[in-house]
C-alpha atoms as a PDB file:
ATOM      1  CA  UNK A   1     210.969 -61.064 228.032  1.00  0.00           C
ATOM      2  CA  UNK A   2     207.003 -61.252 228.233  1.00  0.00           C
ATOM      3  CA  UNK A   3     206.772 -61.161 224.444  1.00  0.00           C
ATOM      4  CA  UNK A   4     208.237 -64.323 224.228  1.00  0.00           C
ATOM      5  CA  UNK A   5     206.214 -65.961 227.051  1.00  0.00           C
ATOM      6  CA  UNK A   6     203.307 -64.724 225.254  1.00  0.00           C
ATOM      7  CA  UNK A   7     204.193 -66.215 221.982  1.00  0.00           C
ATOM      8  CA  UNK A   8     205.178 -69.412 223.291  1.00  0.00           C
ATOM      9  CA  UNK A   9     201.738 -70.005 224.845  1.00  0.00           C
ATOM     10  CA  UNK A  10     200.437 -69.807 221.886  1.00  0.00           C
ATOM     11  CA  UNK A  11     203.215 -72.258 220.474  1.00  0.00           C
ATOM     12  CA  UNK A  12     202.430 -74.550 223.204  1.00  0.00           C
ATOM     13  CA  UNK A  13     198.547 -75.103 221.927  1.00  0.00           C
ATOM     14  CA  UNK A  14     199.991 -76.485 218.577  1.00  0.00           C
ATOM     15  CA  UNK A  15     199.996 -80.459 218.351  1.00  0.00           C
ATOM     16  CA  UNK A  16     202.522 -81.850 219.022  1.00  0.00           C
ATOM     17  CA  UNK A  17     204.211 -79.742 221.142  1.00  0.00           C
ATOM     18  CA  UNK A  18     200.753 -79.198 223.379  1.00  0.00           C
ATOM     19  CA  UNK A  19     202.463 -81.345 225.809  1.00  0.00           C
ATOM     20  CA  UNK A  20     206.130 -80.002 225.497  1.00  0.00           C
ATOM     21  CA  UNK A  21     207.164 -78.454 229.039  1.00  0.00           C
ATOM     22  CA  UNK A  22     207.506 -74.975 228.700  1.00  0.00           C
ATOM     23  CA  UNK A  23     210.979 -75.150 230.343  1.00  0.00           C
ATOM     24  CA  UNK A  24     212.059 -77.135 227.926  1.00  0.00           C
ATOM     25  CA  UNK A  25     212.264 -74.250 225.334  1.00  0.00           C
ATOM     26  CA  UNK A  26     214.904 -73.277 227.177  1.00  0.00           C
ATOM     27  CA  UNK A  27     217.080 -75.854 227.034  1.00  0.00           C
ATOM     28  CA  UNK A  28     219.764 -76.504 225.396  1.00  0.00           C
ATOM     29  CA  UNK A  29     222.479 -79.167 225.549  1.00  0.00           C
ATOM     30  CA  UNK A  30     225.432 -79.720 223.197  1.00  0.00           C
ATOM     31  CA  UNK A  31     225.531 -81.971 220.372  1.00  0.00           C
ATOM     32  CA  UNK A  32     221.399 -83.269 221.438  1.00  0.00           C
ATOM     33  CA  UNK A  33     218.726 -81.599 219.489  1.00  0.00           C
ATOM     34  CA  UNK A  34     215.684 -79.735 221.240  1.00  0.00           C
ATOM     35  CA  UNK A  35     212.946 -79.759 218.167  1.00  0.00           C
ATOM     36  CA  UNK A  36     210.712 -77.883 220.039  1.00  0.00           C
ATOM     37  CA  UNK A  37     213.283 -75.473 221.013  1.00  0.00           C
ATOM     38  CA  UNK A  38     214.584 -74.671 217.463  1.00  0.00           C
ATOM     39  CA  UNK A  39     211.352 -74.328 216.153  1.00  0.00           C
ATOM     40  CA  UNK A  40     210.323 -71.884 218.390  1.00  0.00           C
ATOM     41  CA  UNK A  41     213.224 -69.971 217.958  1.00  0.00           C
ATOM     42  CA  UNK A  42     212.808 -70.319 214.059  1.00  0.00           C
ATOM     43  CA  UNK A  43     209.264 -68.948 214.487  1.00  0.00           C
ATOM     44  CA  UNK A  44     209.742 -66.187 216.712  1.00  0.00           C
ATOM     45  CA  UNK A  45     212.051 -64.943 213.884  1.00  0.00           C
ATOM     46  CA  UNK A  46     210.320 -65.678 210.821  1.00  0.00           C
ATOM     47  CA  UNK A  47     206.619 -64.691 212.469  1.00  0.00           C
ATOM     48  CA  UNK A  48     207.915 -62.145 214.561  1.00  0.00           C
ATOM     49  CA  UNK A  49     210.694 -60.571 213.279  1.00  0.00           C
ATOM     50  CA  UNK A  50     211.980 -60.429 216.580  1.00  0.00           C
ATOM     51  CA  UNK A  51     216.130 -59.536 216.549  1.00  0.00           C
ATOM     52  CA  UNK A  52     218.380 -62.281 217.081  1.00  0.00           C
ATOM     53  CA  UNK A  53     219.618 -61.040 220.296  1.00  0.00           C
ATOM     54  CA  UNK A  54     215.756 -60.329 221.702  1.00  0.00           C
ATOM     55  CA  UNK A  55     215.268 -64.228 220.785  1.00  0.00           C
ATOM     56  CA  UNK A  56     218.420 -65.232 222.700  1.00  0.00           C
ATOM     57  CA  UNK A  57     218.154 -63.407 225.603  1.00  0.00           C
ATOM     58  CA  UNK A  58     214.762 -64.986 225.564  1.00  0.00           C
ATOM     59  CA  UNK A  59     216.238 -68.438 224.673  1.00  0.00           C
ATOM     60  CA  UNK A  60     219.069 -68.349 227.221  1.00  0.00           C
ATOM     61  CA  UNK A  61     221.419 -68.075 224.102  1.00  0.00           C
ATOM     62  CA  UNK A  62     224.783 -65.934 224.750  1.00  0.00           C
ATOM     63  CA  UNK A  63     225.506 -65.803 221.487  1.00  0.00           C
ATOM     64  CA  UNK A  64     223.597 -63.822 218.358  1.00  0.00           C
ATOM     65  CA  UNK A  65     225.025 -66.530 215.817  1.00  0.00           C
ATOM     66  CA  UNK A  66     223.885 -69.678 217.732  1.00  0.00           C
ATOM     67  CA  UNK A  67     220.574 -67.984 216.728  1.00  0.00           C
ATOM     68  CA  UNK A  68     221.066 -67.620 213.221  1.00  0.00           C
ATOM     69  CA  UNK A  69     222.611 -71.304 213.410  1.00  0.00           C
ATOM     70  CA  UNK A  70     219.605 -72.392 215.046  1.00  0.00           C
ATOM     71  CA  UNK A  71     217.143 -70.558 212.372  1.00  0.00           C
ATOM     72  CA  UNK A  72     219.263 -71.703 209.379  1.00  0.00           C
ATOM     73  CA  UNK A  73     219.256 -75.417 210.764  1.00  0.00           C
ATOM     74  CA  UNK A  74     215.269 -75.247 210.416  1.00  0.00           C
ATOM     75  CA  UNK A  75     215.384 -73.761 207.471  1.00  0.00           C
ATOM     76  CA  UNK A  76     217.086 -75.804 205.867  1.00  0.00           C
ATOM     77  CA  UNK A  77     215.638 -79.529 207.519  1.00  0.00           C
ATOM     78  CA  UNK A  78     211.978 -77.538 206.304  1.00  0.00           C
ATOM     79  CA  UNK A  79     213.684 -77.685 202.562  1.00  0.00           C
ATOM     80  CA  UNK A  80     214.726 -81.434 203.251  1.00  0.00           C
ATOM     81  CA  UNK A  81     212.142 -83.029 204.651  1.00  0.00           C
ATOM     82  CA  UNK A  82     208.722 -83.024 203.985  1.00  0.00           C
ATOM     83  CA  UNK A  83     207.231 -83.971 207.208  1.00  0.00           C
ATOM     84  CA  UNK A  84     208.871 -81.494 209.187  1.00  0.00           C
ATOM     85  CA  UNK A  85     208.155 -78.777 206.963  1.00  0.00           C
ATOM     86  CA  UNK A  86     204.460 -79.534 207.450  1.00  0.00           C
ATOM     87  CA  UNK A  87     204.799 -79.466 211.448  1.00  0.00           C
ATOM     88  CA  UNK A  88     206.318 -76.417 211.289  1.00  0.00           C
ATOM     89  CA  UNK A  89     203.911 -74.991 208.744  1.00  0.00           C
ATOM     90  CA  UNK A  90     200.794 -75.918 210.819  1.00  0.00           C
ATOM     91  CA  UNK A  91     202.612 -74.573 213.612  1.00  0.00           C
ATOM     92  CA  UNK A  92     202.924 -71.306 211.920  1.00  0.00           C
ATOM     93  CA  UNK A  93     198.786 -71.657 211.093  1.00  0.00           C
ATOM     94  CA  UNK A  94     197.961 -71.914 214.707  1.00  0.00           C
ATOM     95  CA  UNK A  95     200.084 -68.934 215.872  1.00  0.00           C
ATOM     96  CA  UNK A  96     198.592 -66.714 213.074  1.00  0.00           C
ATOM     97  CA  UNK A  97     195.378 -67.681 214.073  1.00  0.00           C
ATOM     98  CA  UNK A  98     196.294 -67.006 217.347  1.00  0.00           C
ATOM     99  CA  UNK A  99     197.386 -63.588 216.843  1.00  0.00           C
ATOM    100  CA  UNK A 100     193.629 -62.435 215.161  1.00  0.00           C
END
């Protein structure tokens, strides 16, 4: 589990989410969204590599596919929808600076 406490420190420096609670990452409620959340989980896969079931243990996720649901959601909102796709792209440009 410390990988992912390292990584999301890093996550947690990126505007906007620099004032995101970290236990809110680990959150989840049914039928609400939890941006921060799912882009976290999108980028510890994507960045990472890390195996869906490392991510949701790490995520309080029972489940392998509500991973890949999770990941595939991002993906496709980043292919929708400009705005987001630049959050989650300067995101992604903080944590690889952050990993020099």
């Amino acid at each position: 589990m410390s990988f992912i406490f390292k990584y999301l420190s890093l996550f947690r420096i990126a505007p906007p989410y620099n004032k995101v609670e970290l236990s809110q990452l680990f959150v989840a409620r049914r039928g609400s969204e939890n941006e921060p959340r799912n882009i976290a989980i999108y980028l510890a896969r994507q960045i990472r590599g890390e195996p869906l079931k490392k991510i949701g243990e790490s995520f309080n996720l029972n489940r392998v596919s509500s991973v890949s649901s999770v990941f595939e959601r991002v993906k496709r909102k980043m292919g929708t929808d400009k705005k987001f796709r630049k959050k989650v792209e300067d995101i992604k440009g903080i944590l690889y600076k952050g990993r020099t």
